[in-house]
Protein backbone atom coordinates (compact mmCIF):
# COMPACT_ATOMS: atom_id res chain seq x y z
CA UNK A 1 56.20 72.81 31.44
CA UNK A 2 57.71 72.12 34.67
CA UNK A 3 61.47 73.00 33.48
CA UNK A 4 63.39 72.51 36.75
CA UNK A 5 62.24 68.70 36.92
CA UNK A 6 64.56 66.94 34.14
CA UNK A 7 64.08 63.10 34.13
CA UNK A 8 66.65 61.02 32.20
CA UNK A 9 64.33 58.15 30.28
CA UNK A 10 60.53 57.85 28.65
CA UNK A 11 59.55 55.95 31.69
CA UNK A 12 61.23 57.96 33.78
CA UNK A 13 59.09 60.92 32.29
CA UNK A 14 55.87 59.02 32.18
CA UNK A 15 56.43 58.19 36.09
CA UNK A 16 57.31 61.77 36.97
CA UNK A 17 54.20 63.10 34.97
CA UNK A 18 52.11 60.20 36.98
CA UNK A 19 53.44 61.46 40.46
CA UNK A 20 53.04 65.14 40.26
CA UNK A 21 50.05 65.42 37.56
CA UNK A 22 51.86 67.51 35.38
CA UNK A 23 51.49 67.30 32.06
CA UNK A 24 55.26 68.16 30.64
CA UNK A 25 58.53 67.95 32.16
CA UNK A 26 61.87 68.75 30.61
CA UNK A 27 62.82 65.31 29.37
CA UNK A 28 65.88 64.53 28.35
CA UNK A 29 67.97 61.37 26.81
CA UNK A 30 70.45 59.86 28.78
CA UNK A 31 71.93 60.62 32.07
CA UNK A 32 74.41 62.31 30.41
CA UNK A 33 72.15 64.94 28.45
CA UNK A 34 70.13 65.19 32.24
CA UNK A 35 74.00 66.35 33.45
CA UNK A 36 74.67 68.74 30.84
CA UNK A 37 71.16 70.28 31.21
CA UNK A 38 71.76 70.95 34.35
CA UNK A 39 74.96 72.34 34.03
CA UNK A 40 74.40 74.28 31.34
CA UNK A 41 70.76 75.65 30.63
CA UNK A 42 70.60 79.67 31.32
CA UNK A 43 67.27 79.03 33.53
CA UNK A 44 68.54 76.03 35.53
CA UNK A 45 72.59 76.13 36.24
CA UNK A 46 72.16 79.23 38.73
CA UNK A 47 68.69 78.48 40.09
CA UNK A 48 66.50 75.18 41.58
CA UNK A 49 66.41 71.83 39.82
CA UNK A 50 66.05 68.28 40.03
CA UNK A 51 67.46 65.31 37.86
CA UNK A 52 65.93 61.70 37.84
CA UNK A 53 68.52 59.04 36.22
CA UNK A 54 69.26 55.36 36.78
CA UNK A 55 72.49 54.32 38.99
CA UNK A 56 74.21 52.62 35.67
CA UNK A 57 77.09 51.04 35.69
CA UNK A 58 79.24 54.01 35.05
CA UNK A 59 79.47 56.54 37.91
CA UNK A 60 79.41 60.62 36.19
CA UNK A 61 82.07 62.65 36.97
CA UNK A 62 79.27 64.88 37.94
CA UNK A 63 77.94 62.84 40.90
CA UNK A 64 81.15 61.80 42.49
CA UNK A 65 82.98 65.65 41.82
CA UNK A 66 80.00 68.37 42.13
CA UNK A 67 77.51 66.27 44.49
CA UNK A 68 77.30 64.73 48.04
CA UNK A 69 75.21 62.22 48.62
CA UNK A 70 71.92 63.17 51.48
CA UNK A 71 70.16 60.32 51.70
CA UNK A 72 70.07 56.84 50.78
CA UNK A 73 67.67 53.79 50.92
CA UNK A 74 68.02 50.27 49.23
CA UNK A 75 66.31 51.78 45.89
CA UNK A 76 66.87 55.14 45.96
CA UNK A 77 69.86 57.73 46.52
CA UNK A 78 69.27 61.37 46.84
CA UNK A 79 72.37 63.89 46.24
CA UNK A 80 72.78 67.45 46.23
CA UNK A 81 75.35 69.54 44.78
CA UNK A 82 77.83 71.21 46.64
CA UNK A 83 77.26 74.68 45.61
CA UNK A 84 74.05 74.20 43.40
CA UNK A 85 70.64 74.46 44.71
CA UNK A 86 70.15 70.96 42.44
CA UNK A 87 69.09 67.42 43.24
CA UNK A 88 69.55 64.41 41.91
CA UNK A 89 67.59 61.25 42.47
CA UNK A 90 69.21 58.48 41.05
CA UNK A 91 67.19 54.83 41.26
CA UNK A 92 69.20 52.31 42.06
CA UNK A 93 69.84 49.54 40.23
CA UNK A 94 69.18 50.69 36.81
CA UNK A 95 65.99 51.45 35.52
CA UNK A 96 64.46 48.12 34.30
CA UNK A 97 65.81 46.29 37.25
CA UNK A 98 64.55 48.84 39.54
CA UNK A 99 61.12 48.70 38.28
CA UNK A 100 60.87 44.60 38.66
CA UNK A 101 61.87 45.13 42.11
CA UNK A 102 59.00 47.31 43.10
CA UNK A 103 56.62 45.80 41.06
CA UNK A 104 57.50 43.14 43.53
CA UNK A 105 57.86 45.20 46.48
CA UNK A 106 54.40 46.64 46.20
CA UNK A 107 53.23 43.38 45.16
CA UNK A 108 51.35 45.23 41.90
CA UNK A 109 50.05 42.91 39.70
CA UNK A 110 50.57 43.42 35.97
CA UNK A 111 49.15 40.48 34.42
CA UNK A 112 46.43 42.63 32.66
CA UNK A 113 49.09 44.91 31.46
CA UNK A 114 50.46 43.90 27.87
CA UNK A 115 54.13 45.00 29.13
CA UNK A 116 57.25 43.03 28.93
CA UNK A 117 57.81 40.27 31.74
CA UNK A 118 61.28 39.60 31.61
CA UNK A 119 63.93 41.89 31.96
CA UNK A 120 65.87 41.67 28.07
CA UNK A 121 62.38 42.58 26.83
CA UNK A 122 61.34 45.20 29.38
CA UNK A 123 64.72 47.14 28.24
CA UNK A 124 63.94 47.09 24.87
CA UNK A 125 60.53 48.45 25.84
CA UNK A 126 61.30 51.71 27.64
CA UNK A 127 63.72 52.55 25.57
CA UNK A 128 61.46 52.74 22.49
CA UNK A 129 60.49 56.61 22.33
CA UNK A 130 57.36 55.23 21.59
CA UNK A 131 57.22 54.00 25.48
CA UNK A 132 55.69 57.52 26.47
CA UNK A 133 52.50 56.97 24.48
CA UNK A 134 51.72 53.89 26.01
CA UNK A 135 48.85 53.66 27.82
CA UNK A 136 49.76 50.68 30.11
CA UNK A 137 52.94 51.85 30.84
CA UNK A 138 50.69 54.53 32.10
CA UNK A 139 48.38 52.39 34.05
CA UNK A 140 51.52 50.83 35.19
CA UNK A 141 52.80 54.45 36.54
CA UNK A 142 49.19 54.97 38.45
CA UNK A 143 49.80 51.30 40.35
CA UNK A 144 53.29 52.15 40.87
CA UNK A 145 51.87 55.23 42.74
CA UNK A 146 49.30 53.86 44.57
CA UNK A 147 51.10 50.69 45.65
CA UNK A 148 52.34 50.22 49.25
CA UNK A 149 56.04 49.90 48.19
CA UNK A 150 58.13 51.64 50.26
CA UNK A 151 60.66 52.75 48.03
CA UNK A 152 57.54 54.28 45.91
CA UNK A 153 56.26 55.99 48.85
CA UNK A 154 59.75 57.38 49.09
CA UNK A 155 60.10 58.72 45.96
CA UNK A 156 56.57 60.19 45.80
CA UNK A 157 57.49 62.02 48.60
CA UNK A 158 60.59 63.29 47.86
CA UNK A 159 59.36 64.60 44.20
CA UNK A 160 56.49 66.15 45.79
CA UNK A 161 58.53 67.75 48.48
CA UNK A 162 60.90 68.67 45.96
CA UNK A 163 58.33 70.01 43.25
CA UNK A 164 56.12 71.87 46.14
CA UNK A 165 58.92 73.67 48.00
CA UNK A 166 61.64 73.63 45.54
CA UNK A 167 63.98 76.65 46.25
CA UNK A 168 63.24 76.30 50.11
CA UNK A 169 64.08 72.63 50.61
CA UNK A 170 65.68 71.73 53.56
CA UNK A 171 67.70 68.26 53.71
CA UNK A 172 66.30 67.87 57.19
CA UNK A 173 63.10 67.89 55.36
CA UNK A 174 63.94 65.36 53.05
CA UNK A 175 65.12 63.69 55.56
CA UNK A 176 62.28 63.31 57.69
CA UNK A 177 60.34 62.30 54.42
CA UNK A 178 62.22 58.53 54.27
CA UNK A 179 60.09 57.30 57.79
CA UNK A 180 57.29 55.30 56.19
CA UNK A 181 54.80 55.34 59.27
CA UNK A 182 55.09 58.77 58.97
């Protein structure tokens, strides 16, 4: 298990898993429970590690106290803590909104999938713990991957930065990582 690389939601996981082919990550329910994790676990307070949440509606005393924010695009925000060697990636809007949007960015086309169209629905779906054994959700994930949406290419970059070089990330690195015709 990769147990610096705590995601907040199933699909969260599942897309995680899908971008760095690893086969467990240290999941975790609710942004919340990805905070306390962090804070608390023996392994992680002290050393490297890296929280994926949605940007919900209400901000964590965590993020706007312990964190700064690095870098920023339309659909993602990365933040660091001030004295932690942790990251957080936080997708912006929340989760189910944020996936319509690149589904639409990267003009991926899902009509084969048997997922949830419309936004009520897709909710209900990835919040079912269920969600994770899904295997369209997972062909979903591989699109999502593949596609040519910027803010995908982003965040495939930045986890794979993240999950290659971990202790010895640099935010210049990180940095560099947001120029797509790079």
């Amino acid at each position: 298990m990769v147990h610096y690389l705590v995601p907040e939601c199933y699909f969260d996981t599942v897309l995680v898993k899908s971008i760095l082919k690893v086969k467990k990550v240290n999941h975790q329910h609710g942004r919340e429970s990805v905070i306390k994790e962090l804070s608390t676990n023996k392994m992680l307070k002290d050393d490297f590690a890296v929280g994926i949440i949605d940007n919900d509606k209400k901000v964590l005393e965590y993020i706007t106290d312990d964190c700064i924010e690095v870098l920023r695009t339309e659909r993602l925000v990365l933040l660091r803590h001030k004295t932690r060697n942790h990251f957080i990636i936080q997708l912006v809007p929340a989760l189910e909104e944020w996936l319509m949007n690149i589904i639409d960015e990267g003009n991926i086309d899902v009509s084969d999938l048997n997922l949830p169209t419309n936004l009520k629905a897709l909710c209900k779906f990835t919040k079912s713990k269920f969600v994770s054994e899904d295997e369209d959700l997972y062909r979903l994930c591989k699109r999502l991957v593949n596609s040519n949406s910027n803010s995908m290419i982003i965040l495939v970059r930045w986890l794979t930065h993240l999950y290659q070089n971990h202790r010895n990330t640099k935010i210049e690195d990180m940095k560099a990582l947001i120029n797509i015709g790079a």
